[in-house]
N, C-alpha and C. Protein backbone atom coordinates (compact mmCIF):
# COMPACT_ATOMS: atom_id res chain seq x y z
N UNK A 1 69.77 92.35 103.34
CA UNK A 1 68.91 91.25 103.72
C UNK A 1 67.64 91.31 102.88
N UNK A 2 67.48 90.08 102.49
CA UNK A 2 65.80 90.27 101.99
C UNK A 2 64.95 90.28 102.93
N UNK A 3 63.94 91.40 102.23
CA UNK A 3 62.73 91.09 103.23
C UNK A 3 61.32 90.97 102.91
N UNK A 4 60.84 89.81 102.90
CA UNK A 4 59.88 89.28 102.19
C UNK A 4 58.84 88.57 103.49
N UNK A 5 59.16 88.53 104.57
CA UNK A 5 58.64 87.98 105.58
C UNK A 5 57.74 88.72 105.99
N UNK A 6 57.50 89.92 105.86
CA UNK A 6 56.43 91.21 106.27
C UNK A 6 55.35 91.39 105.04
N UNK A 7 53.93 91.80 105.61
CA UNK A 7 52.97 91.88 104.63
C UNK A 7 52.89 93.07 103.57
N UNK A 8 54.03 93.95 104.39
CA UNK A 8 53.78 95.55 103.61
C UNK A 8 55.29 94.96 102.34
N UNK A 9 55.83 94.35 102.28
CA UNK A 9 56.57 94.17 101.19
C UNK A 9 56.63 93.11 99.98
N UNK A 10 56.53 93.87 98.77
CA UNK A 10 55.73 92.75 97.64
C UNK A 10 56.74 92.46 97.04
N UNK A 11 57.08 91.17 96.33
CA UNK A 11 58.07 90.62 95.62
C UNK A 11 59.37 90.79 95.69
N UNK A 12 60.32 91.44 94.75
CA UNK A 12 61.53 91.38 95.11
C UNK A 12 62.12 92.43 95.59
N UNK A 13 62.16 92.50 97.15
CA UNK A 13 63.09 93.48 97.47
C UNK A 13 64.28 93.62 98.07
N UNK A 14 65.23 94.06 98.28
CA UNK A 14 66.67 94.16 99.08
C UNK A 14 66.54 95.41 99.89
N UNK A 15 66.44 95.06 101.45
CA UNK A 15 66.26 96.46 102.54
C UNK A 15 67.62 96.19 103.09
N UNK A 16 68.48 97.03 103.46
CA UNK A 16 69.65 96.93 104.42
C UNK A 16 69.28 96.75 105.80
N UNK A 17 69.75 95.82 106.76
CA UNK A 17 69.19 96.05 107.82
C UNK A 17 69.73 97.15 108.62
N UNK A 18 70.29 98.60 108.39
CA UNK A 18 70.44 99.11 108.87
C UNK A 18 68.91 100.67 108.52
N UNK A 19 68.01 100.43 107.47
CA UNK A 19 67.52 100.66 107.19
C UNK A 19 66.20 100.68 107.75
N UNK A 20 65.01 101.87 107.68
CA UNK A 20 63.65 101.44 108.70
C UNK A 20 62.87 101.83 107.29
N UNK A 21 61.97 101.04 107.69
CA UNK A 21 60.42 100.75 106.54
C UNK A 21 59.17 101.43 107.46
N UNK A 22 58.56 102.08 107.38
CA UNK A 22 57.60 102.38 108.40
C UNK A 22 56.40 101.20 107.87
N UNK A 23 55.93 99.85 108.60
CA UNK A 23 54.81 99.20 108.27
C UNK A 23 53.42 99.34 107.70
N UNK A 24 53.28 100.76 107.80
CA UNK A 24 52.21 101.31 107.29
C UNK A 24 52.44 101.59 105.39
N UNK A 25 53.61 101.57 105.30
CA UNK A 25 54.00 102.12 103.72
C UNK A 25 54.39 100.54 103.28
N UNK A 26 53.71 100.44 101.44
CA UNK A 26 54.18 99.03 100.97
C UNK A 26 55.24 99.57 99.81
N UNK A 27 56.27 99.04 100.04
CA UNK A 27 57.56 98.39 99.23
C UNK A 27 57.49 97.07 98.42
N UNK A 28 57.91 97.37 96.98
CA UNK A 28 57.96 96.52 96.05
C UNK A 28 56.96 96.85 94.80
N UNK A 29 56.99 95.86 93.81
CA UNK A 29 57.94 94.89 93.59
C UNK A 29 59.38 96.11 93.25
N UNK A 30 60.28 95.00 93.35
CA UNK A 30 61.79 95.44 92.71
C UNK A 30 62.48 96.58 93.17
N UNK A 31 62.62 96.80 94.56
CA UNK A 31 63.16 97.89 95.03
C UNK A 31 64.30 97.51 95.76
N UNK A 32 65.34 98.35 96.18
CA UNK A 32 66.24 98.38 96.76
C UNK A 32 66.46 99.20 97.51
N UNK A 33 66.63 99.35 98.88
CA UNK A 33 66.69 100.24 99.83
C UNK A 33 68.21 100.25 100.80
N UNK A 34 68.91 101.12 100.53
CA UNK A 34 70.40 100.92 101.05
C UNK A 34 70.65 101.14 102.30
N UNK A 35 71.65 100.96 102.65
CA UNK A 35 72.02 101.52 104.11
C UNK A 35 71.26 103.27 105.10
N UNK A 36 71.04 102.92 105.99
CA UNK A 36 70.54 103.85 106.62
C UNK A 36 69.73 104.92 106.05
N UNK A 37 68.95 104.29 105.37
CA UNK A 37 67.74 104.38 104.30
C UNK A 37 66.54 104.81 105.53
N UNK A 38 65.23 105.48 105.04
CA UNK A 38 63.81 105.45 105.95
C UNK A 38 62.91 105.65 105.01
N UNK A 39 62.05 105.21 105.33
CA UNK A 39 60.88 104.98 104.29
C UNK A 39 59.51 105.57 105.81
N UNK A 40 58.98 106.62 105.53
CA UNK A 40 58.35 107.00 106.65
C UNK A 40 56.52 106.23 105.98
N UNK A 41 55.45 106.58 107.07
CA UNK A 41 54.40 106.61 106.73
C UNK A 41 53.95 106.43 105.98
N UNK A 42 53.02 105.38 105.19
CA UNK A 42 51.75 105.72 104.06
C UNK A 42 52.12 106.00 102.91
N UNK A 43 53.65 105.57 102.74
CA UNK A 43 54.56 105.73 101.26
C UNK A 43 54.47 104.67 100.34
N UNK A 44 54.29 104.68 99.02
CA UNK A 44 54.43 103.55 97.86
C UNK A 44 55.92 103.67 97.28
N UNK A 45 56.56 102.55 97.42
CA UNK A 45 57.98 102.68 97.15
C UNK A 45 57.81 101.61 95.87
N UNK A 46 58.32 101.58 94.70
CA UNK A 46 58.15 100.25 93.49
C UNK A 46 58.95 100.71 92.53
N UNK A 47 59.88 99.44 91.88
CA UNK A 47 60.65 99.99 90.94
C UNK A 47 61.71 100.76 91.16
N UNK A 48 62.07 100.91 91.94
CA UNK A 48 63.37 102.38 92.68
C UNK A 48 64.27 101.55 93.28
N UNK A 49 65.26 102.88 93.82
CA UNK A 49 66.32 102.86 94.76
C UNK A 49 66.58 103.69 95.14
N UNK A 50 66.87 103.56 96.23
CA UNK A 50 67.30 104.40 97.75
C UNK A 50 68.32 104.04 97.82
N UNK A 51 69.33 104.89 97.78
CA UNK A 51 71.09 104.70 98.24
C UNK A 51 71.55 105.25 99.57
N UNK A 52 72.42 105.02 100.19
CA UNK A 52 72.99 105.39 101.49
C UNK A 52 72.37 106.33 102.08
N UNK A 53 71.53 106.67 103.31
CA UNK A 53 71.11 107.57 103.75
C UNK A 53 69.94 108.66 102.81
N UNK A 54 69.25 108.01 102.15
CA UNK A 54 68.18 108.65 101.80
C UNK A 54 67.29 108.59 102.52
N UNK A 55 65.93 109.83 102.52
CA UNK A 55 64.91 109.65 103.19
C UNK A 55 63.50 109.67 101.67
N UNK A 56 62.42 108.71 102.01
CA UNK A 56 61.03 109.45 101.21
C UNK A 56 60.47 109.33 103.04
N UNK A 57 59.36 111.17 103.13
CA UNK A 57 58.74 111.16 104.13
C UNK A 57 57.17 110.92 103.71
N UNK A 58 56.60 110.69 104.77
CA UNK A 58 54.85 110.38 104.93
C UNK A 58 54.22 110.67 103.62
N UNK A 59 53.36 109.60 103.29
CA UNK A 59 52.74 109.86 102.28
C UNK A 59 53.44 109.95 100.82
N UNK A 60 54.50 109.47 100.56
CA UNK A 60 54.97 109.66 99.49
C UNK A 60 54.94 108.59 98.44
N UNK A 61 54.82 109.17 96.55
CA UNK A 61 54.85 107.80 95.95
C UNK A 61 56.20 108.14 94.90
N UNK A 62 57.48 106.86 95.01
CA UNK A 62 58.04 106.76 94.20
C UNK A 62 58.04 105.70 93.33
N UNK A 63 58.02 105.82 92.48
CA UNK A 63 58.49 104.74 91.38
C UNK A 63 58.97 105.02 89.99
N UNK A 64 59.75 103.48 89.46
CA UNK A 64 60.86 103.47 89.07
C UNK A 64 62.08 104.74 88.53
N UNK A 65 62.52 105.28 90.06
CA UNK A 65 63.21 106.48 90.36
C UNK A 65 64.25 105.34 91.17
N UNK A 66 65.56 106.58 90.74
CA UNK A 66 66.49 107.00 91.55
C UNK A 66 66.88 107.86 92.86
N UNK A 67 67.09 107.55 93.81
CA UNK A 67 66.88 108.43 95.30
C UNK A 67 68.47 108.04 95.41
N UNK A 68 69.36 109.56 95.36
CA UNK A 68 70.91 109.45 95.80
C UNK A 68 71.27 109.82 96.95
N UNK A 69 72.41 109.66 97.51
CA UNK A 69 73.04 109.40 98.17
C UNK A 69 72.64 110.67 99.30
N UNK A 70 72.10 110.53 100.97
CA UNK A 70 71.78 111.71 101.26
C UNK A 70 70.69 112.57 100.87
N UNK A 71 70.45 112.14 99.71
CA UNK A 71 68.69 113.18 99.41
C UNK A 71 67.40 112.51 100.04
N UNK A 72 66.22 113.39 100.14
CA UNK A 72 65.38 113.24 101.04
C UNK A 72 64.17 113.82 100.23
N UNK A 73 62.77 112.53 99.97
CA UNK A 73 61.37 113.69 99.40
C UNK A 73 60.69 113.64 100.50
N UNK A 74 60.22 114.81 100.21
CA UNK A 74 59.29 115.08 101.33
C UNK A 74 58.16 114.66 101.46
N UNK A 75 56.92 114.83 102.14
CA UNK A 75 55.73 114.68 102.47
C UNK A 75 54.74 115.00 100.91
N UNK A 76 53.47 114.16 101.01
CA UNK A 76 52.97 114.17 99.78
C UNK A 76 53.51 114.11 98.54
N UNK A 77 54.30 113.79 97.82
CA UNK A 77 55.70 114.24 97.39
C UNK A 77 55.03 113.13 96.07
N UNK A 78 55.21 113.02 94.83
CA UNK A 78 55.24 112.21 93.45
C UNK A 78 56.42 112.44 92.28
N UNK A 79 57.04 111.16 92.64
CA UNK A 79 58.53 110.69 92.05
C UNK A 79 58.26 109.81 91.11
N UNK A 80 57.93 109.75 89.46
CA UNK A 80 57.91 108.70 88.94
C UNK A 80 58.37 108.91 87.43
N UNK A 81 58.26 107.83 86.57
CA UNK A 81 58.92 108.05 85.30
C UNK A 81 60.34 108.17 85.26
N UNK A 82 61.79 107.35 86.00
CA UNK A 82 63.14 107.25 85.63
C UNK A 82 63.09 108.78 86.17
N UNK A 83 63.12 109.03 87.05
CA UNK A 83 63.15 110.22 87.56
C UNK A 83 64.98 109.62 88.51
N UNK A 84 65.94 110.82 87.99
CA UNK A 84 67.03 110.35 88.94
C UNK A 84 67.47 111.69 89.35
N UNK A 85 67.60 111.12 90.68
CA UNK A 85 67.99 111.99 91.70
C UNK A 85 69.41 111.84 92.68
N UNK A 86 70.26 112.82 92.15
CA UNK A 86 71.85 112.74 92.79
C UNK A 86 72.06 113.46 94.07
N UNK A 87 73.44 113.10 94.69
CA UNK A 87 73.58 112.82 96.45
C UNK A 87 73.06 114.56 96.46
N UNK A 88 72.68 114.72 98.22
CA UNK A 88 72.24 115.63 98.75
C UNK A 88 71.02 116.92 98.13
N UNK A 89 70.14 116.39 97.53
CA UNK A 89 68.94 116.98 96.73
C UNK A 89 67.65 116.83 97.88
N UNK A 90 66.96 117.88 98.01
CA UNK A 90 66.05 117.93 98.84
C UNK A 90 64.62 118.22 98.15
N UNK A 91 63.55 117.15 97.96
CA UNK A 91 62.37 117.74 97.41
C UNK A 91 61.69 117.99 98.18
N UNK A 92 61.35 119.03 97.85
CA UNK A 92 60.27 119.54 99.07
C UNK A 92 58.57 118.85 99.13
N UNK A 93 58.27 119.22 100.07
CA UNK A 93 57.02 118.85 100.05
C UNK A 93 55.69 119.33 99.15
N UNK A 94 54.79 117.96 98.87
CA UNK A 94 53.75 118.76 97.69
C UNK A 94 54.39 118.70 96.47
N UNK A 95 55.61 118.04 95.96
CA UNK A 95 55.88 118.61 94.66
C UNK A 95 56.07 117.02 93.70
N UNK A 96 55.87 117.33 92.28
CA UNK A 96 55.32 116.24 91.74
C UNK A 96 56.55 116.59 90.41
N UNK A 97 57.44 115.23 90.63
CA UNK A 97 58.41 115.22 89.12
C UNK A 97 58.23 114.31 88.36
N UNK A 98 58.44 114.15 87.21
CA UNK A 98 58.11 113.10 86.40
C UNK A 98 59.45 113.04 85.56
N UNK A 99 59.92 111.96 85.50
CA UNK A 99 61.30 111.66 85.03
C UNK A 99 62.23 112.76 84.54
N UNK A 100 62.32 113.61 85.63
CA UNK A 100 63.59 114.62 85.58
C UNK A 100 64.64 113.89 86.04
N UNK A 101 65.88 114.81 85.77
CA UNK A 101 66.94 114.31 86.47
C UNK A 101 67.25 115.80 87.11
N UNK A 102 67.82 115.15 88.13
CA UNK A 102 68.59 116.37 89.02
C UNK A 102 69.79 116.57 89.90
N UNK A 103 70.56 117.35 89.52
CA UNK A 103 71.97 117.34 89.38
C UNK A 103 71.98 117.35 91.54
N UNK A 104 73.49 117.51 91.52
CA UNK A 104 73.63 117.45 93.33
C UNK A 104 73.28 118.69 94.04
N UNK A 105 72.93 118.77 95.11
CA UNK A 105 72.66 119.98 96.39
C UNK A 105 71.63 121.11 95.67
N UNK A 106 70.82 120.36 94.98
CA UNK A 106 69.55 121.46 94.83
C UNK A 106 68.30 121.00 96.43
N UNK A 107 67.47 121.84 96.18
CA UNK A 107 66.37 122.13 97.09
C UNK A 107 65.26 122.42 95.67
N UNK A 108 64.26 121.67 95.57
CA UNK A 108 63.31 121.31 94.27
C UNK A 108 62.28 121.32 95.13
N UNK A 109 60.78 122.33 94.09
CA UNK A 109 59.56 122.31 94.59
C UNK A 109 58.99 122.48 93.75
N UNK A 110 57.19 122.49 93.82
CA UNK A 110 56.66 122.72 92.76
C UNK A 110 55.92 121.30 92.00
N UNK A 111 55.63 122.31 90.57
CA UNK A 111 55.38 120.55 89.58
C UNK A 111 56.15 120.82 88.43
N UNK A 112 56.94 119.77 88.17
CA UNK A 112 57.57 119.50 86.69
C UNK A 112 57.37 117.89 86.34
N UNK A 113 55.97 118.21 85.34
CA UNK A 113 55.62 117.59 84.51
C UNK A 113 56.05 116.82 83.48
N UNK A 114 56.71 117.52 82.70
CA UNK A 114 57.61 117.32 81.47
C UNK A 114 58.74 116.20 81.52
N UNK A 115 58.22 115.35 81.10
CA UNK A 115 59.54 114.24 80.86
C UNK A 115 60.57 114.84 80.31
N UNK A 116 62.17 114.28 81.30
CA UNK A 116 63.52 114.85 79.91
C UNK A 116 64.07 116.10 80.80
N UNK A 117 63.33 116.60 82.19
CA UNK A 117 63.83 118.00 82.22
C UNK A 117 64.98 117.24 83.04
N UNK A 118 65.65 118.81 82.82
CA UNK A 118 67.20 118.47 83.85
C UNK A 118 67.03 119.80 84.92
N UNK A 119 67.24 119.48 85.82
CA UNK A 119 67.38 120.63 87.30
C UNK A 119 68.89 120.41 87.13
N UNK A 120 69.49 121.98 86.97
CA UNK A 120 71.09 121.82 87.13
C UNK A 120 71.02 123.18 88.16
């Protein structure tokens, strides 16, 4: 469903309605948020996607990132620069990536700066 009818969401987005937005966090432009998706607290979501059952928690900023299937960032958390992220990956909280990619069923913390890295 689109959802463009709410003030916290800017331009073009696609939310599943099985999906929760917490009102306090703004979405958009150009995001996509999939099925049983959550977008908690005080989060900047832009440029991305959220696939089946992802979480970003409180306070988090992603953009134009990949969020796969089952993975979850945590609290305070900075996702940006084509940063892609595959099913069941957990970032922890506090930690800041910049267009890494990262392979499936890691647990990621810290800062990686460096555009290009790969977490395998």
């Amino acid at each position: 469903m689109a959802s463009n009818d709410k003030e916290n969401i800017k331009g073009n987005v696609i939310i599943h309605e099985t999906a929760h937005v917490d009102d306090s966090s703004i979405v958009g432009p150009n995001v996509v948020i999939g099925e049983g998706c959550t977008v908690g607290p005080g989060c900047k979501i832009s440029n991305s996607t959220m696939l089946a059952g992802s979480s970003v928690d409180s306070y988090s900023l992603m953009d134009g990132s990949i969020l796969g299937w089952k993975s979850s960032i945590g609290k305070w958390c900075r996702v940006t620069s084509l940063c892609v992220i595959a099913e069941d990956v957990q970032i922890k909280n506090e930690t800041y990536i910049n267009g890494t990619k990262i392979l499936p069923h890691k647990g990621v913390n810290g800062s990686h700066p460096e555009a290009g890295k790969i977490i395998m």
